[in-house]
C-alpha atoms as a PDB file:
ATOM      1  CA  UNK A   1      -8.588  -2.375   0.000  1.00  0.00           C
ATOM      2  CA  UNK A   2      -7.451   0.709  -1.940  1.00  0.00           C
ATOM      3  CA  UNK A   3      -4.034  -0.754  -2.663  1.00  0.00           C
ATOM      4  CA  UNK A   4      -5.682  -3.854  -3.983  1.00  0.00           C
ATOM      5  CA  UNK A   5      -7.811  -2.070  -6.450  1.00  0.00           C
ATOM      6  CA  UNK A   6      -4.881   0.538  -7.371  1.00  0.00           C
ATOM      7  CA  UNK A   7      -2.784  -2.684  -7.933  1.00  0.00           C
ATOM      8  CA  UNK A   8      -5.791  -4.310 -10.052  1.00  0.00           C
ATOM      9  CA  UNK A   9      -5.973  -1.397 -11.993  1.00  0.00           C
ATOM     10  CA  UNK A  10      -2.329  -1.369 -12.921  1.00  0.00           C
ATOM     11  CA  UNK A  11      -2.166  -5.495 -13.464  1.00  0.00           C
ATOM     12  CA  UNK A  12      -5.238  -5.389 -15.164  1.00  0.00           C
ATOM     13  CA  UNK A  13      -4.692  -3.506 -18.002  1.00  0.00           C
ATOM     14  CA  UNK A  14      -0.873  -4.818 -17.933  1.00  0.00           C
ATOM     15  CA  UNK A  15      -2.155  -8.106 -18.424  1.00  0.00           C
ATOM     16  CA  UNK A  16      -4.309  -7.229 -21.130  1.00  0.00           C
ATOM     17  CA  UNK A  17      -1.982  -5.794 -23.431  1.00  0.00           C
ATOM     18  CA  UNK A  18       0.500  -8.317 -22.740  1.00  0.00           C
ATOM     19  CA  UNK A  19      -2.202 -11.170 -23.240  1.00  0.00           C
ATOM     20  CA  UNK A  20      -3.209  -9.092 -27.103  1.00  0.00           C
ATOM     21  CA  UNK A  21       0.526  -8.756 -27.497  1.00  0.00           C
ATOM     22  CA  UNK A  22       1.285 -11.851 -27.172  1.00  0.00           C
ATOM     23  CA  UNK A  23      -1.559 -13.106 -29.497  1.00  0.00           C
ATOM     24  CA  UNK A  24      -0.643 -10.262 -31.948  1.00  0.00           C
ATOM     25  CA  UNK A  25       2.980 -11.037 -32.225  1.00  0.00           C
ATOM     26  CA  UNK A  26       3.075 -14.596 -31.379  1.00  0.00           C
ATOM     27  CA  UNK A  27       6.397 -14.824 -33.147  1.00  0.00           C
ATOM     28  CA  UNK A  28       8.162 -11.859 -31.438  1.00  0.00           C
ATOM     29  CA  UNK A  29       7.478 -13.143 -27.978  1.00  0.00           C
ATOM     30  CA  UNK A  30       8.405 -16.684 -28.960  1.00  0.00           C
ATOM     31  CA  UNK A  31      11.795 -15.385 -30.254  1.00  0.00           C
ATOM     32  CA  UNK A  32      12.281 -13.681 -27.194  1.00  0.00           C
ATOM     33  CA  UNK A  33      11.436 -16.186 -24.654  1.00  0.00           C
ATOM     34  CA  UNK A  34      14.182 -18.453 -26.426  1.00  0.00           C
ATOM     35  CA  UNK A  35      16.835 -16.129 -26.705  1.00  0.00           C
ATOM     36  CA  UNK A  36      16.515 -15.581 -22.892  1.00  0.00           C
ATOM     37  CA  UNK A  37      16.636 -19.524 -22.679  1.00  0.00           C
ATOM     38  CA  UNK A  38      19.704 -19.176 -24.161  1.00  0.00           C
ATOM     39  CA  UNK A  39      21.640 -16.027 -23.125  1.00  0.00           C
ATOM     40  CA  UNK A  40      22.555 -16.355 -19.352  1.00  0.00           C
ATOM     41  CA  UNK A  41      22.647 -12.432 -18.999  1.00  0.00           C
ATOM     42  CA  UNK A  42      18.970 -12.417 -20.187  1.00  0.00           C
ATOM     43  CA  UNK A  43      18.191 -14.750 -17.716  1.00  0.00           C
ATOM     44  CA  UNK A  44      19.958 -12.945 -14.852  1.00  0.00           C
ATOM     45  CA  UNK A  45      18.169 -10.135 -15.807  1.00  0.00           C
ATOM     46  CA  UNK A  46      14.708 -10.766 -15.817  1.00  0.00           C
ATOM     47  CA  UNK A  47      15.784 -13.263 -12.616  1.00  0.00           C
ATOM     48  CA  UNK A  48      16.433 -10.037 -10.971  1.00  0.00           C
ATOM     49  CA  UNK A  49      13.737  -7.871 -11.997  1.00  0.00           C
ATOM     50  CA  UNK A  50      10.835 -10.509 -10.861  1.00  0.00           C
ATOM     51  CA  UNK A  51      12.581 -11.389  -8.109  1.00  0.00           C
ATOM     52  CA  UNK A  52      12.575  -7.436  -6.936  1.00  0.00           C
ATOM     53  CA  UNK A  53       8.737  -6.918  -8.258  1.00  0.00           C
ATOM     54  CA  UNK A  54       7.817 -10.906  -6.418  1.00  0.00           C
ATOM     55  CA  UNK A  55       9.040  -9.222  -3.162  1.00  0.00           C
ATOM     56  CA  UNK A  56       8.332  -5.960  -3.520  1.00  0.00           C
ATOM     57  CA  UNK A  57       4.402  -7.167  -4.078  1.00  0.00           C
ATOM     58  CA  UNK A  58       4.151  -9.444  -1.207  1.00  0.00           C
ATOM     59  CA  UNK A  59       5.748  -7.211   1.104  1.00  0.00           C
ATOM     60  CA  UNK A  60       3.232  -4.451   0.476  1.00  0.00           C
ATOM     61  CA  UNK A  61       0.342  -6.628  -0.367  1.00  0.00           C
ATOM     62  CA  UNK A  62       0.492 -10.186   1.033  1.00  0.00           C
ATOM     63  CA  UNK A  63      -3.386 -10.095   1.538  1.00  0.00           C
ATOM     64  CA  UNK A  64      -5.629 -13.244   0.873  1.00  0.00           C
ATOM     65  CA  UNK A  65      -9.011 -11.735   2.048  1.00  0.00           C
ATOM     66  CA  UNK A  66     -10.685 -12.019  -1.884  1.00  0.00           C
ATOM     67  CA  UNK A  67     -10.727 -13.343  -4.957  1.00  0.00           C
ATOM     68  CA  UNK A  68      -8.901 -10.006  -6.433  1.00  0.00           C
ATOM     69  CA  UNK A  69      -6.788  -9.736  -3.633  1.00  0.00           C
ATOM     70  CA  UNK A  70      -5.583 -13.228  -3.527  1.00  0.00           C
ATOM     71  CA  UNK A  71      -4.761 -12.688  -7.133  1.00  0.00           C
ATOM     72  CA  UNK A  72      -2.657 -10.139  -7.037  1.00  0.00           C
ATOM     73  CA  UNK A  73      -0.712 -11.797  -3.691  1.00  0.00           C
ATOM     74  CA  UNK A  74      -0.540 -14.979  -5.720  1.00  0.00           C
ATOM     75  CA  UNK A  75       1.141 -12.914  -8.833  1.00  0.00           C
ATOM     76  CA  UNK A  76       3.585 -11.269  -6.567  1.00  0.00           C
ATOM     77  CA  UNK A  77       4.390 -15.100  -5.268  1.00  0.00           C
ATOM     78  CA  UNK A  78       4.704 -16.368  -8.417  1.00  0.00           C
ATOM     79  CA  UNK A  79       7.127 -13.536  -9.361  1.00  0.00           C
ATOM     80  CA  UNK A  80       9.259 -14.292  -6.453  1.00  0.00           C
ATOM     81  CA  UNK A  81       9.355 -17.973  -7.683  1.00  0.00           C
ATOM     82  CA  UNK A  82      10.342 -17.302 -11.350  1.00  0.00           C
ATOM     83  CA  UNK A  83      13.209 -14.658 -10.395  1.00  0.00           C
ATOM     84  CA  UNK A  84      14.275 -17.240  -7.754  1.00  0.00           C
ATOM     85  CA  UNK A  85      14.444 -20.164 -10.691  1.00  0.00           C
ATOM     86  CA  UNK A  86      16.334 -17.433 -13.124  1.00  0.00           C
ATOM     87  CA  UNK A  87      18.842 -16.747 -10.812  1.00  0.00           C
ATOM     88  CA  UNK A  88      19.547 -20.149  -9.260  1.00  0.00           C
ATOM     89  CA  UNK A  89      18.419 -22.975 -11.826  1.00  0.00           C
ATOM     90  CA  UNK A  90      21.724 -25.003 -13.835  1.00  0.00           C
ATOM     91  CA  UNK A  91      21.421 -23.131 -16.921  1.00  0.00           C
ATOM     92  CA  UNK A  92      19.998 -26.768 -18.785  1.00  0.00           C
ATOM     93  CA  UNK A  93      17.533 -27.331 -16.569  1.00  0.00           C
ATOM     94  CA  UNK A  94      16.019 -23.773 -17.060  1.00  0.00           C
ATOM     95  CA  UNK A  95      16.213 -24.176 -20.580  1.00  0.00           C
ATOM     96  CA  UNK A  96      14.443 -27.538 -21.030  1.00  0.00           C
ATOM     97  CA  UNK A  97      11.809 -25.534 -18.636  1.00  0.00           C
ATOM     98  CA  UNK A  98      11.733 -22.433 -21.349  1.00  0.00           C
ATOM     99  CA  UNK A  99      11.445 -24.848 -24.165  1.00  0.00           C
ATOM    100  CA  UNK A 100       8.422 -26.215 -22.539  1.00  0.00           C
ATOM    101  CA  UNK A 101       6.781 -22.727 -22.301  1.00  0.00           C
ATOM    102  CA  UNK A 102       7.917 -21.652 -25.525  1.00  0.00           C
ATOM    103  CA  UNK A 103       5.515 -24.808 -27.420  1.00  0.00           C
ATOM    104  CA  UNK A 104       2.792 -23.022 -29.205  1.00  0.00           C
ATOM    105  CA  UNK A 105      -0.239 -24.715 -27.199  1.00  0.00           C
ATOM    106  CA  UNK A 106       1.039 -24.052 -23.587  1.00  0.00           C
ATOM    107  CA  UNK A 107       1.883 -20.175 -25.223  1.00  0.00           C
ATOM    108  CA  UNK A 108      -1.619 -19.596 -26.517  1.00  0.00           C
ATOM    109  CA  UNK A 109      -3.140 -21.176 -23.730  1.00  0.00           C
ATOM    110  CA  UNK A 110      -0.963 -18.667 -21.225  1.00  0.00           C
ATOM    111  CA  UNK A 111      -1.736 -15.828 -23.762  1.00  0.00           C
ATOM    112  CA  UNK A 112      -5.857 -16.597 -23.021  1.00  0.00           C
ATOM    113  CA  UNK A 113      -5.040 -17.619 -19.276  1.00  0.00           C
ATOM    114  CA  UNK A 114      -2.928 -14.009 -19.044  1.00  0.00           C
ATOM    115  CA  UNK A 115      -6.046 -11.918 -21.323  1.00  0.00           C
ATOM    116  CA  UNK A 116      -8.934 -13.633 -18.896  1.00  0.00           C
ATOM    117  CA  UNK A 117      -7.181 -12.936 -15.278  1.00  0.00           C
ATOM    118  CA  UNK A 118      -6.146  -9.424 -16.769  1.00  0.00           C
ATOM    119  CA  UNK A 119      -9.718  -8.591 -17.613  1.00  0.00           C
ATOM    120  CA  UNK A 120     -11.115 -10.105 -14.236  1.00  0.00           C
ATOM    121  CA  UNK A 121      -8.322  -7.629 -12.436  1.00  0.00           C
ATOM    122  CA  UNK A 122      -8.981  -4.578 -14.644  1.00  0.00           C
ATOM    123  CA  UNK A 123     -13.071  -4.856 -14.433  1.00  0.00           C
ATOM    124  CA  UNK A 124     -12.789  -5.332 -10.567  1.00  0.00           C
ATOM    125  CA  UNK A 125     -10.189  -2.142 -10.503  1.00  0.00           C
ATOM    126  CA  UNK A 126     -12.400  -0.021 -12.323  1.00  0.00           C
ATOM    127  CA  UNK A 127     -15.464  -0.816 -10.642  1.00  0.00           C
ATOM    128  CA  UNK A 128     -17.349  -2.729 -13.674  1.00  0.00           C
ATOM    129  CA  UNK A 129     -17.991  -5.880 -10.825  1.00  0.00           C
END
Protein backbone atom coordinates (compact mmCIF):
# COMPACT_ATOMS: atom_id res chain seq x y z
CA UNK A 1 0.00 0.00 0.00
CA UNK A 2 2.77 2.54 0.65
CA UNK A 3 4.49 1.81 -2.64
CA UNK A 4 1.23 2.32 -4.42
CA UNK A 5 0.64 5.72 -3.03
CA UNK A 6 4.53 6.72 -3.30
CA UNK A 7 4.13 5.55 -6.99
CA UNK A 8 0.71 7.66 -7.31
CA UNK A 9 2.35 10.48 -6.03
CA UNK A 10 5.18 10.39 -8.50
CA UNK A 11 2.71 9.39 -11.70
CA UNK A 12 0.34 11.74 -10.60
CA UNK A 13 1.88 14.82 -10.84
CA UNK A 14 4.03 13.32 -13.91
CA UNK A 15 0.95 12.93 -15.67
CA UNK A 16 -0.24 16.23 -15.00
CA UNK A 17 2.41 18.21 -16.34
CA UNK A 18 2.78 16.06 -19.21
CA UNK A 19 -1.13 16.20 -19.86
CA UNK A 20 -0.70 20.67 -19.52
CA UNK A 21 2.41 20.19 -21.60
CA UNK A 22 1.06 18.61 -24.04
CA UNK A 23 -1.99 20.99 -24.29
CA UNK A 24 0.44 23.96 -23.91
CA UNK A 25 2.77 23.01 -26.64
CA UNK A 26 0.63 20.98 -28.80
CA UNK A 27 3.03 21.64 -31.64
CA UNK A 28 6.30 20.69 -29.85
CA UNK A 29 5.05 17.30 -28.84
CA UNK A 30 3.53 16.70 -32.26
CA UNK A 31 6.95 17.46 -33.87
CA UNK A 32 8.47 15.18 -31.63
CA UNK A 33 6.31 12.23 -31.78
CA UNK A 34 6.98 12.32 -35.70
CA UNK A 35 10.49 12.71 -35.73
CA UNK A 36 10.68 9.56 -33.51
CA UNK A 37 8.31 7.94 -36.23
CA UNK A 38 10.88 8.62 -38.39
CA UNK A 39 14.38 8.30 -36.87
CA UNK A 40 14.98 4.55 -35.98
CA UNK A 41 17.53 5.59 -33.16
CA UNK A 42 14.65 7.61 -31.55
CA UNK A 43 12.64 4.76 -31.65
CA UNK A 44 15.21 2.37 -30.17
CA UNK A 45 15.56 4.67 -27.60
CA UNK A 46 12.47 5.34 -26.06
CA UNK A 47 11.82 1.31 -27.02
CA UNK A 48 14.39 0.79 -24.44
CA UNK A 49 13.63 3.17 -21.84
CA UNK A 50 9.74 1.96 -21.51
CA UNK A 51 10.62 -1.28 -21.93
CA UNK A 52 13.12 -0.94 -18.67
CA UNK A 53 10.43 1.41 -16.68
CA UNK A 54 7.25 -1.41 -18.12
CA UNK A 55 9.34 -4.06 -16.24
CA UNK A 56 10.83 -2.41 -13.73
CA UNK A 57 7.00 -1.33 -12.55
CA UNK A 58 5.45 -4.65 -12.74
CA UNK A 59 8.15 -6.36 -11.10
CA UNK A 60 7.91 -4.18 -8.02
CA UNK A 61 4.27 -3.45 -8.24
CA UNK A 62 2.19 -6.00 -10.19
CA UNK A 63 -0.76 -5.43 -7.68
CA UNK A 64 -4.50 -5.37 -8.87
CA UNK A 65 -6.15 -5.03 -5.37
CA UNK A 66 -7.73 -1.16 -6.31
CA UNK A 67 -8.67 1.15 -8.54
CA UNK A 68 -5.19 3.18 -7.91
CA UNK A 69 -3.31 0.22 -7.72
CA UNK A 70 -4.56 -1.41 -10.79
CA UNK A 71 -3.67 1.81 -12.45
CA UNK A 72 -0.43 2.09 -11.85
CA UNK A 73 0.13 -2.01 -12.66
CA UNK A 74 -1.79 -1.34 -15.85
CA UNK A 75 0.74 1.76 -16.74
CA UNK A 76 3.73 -0.33 -16.01
CA UNK A 77 1.98 -3.05 -18.57
CA UNK A 78 1.36 -0.74 -21.00
CA UNK A 79 4.99 0.49 -20.83
CA UNK A 80 6.25 -2.94 -21.32
CA UNK A 81 3.99 -3.15 -24.46
CA UNK A 82 5.08 0.13 -26.16
CA UNK A 83 9.00 -0.53 -25.55
CA UNK A 84 8.27 -4.09 -26.81
CA UNK A 85 6.50 -2.52 -30.21
CA UNK A 86 9.62 0.15 -30.45
CA UNK A 87 12.06 -2.33 -30.41
CA UNK A 88 10.51 -5.10 -32.51
CA UNK A 89 7.80 -3.50 -34.94
CA UNK A 90 9.05 -3.25 -39.11
CA UNK A 91 9.91 0.27 -38.98
CA UNK A 92 6.47 1.03 -41.50
CA UNK A 93 4.26 -0.54 -39.51
CA UNK A 94 5.30 1.55 -36.39
CA UNK A 95 5.11 4.52 -38.31
CA UNK A 96 1.61 4.20 -39.82
CA UNK A 97 0.88 3.42 -35.88
CA UNK A 98 2.70 6.97 -34.86
CA UNK A 99 0.89 8.73 -37.59
CA UNK A 100 -2.28 7.56 -36.10
CA UNK A 101 -1.36 8.99 -32.64
CA UNK A 102 0.12 11.98 -33.94
CA UNK A 103 -3.78 13.19 -35.58
CA UNK A 104 -4.82 16.12 -33.55
CA UNK A 105 -8.19 14.49 -32.11
CA UNK A 106 -6.69 11.15 -30.82
CA UNK A 107 -3.65 13.77 -29.32
CA UNK A 108 -6.04 16.03 -27.47
CA UNK A 109 -8.15 13.36 -26.49
CA UNK A 110 -4.82 11.43 -24.90
CA UNK A 111 -3.70 14.91 -23.59
CA UNK A 112 -7.37 15.02 -21.44
CA UNK A 113 -7.28 11.08 -20.99
CA UNK A 114 -3.37 11.61 -19.60
CA UNK A 115 -4.54 15.19 -17.34
CA UNK A 116 -7.80 13.14 -15.82
CA UNK A 117 -5.91 9.68 -14.78
CA UNK A 118 -2.94 11.99 -13.58
CA UNK A 119 -5.22 13.96 -11.32
CA UNK A 120 -7.17 10.74 -10.10
CA UNK A 121 -3.40 9.28 -9.20
CA UNK A 122 -2.05 12.51 -7.66
CA UNK A 123 -5.40 13.27 -5.42
CA UNK A 124 -5.39 9.55 -4.23
CA UNK A 125 -1.36 9.95 -3.48
CA UNK A 126 -1.80 12.90 -1.53
CA UNK A 127 -4.64 11.89 0.41
CA UNK A 128 -7.38 14.42 -1.16
CA UNK A 129 -9.79 10.91 -1.74
Amino acid sequence: MELTILLAKIFGVYMLLIGVAIFMNRKHFLGAIIAIAKERFAQIIAGAMALLIGLWMINVHNDWSSGPAGLITLIGWIGLAKGVLYLFLPEAQLAKITHVFAERTWYMVDGVIVIVLGAYLAGYGYGLW
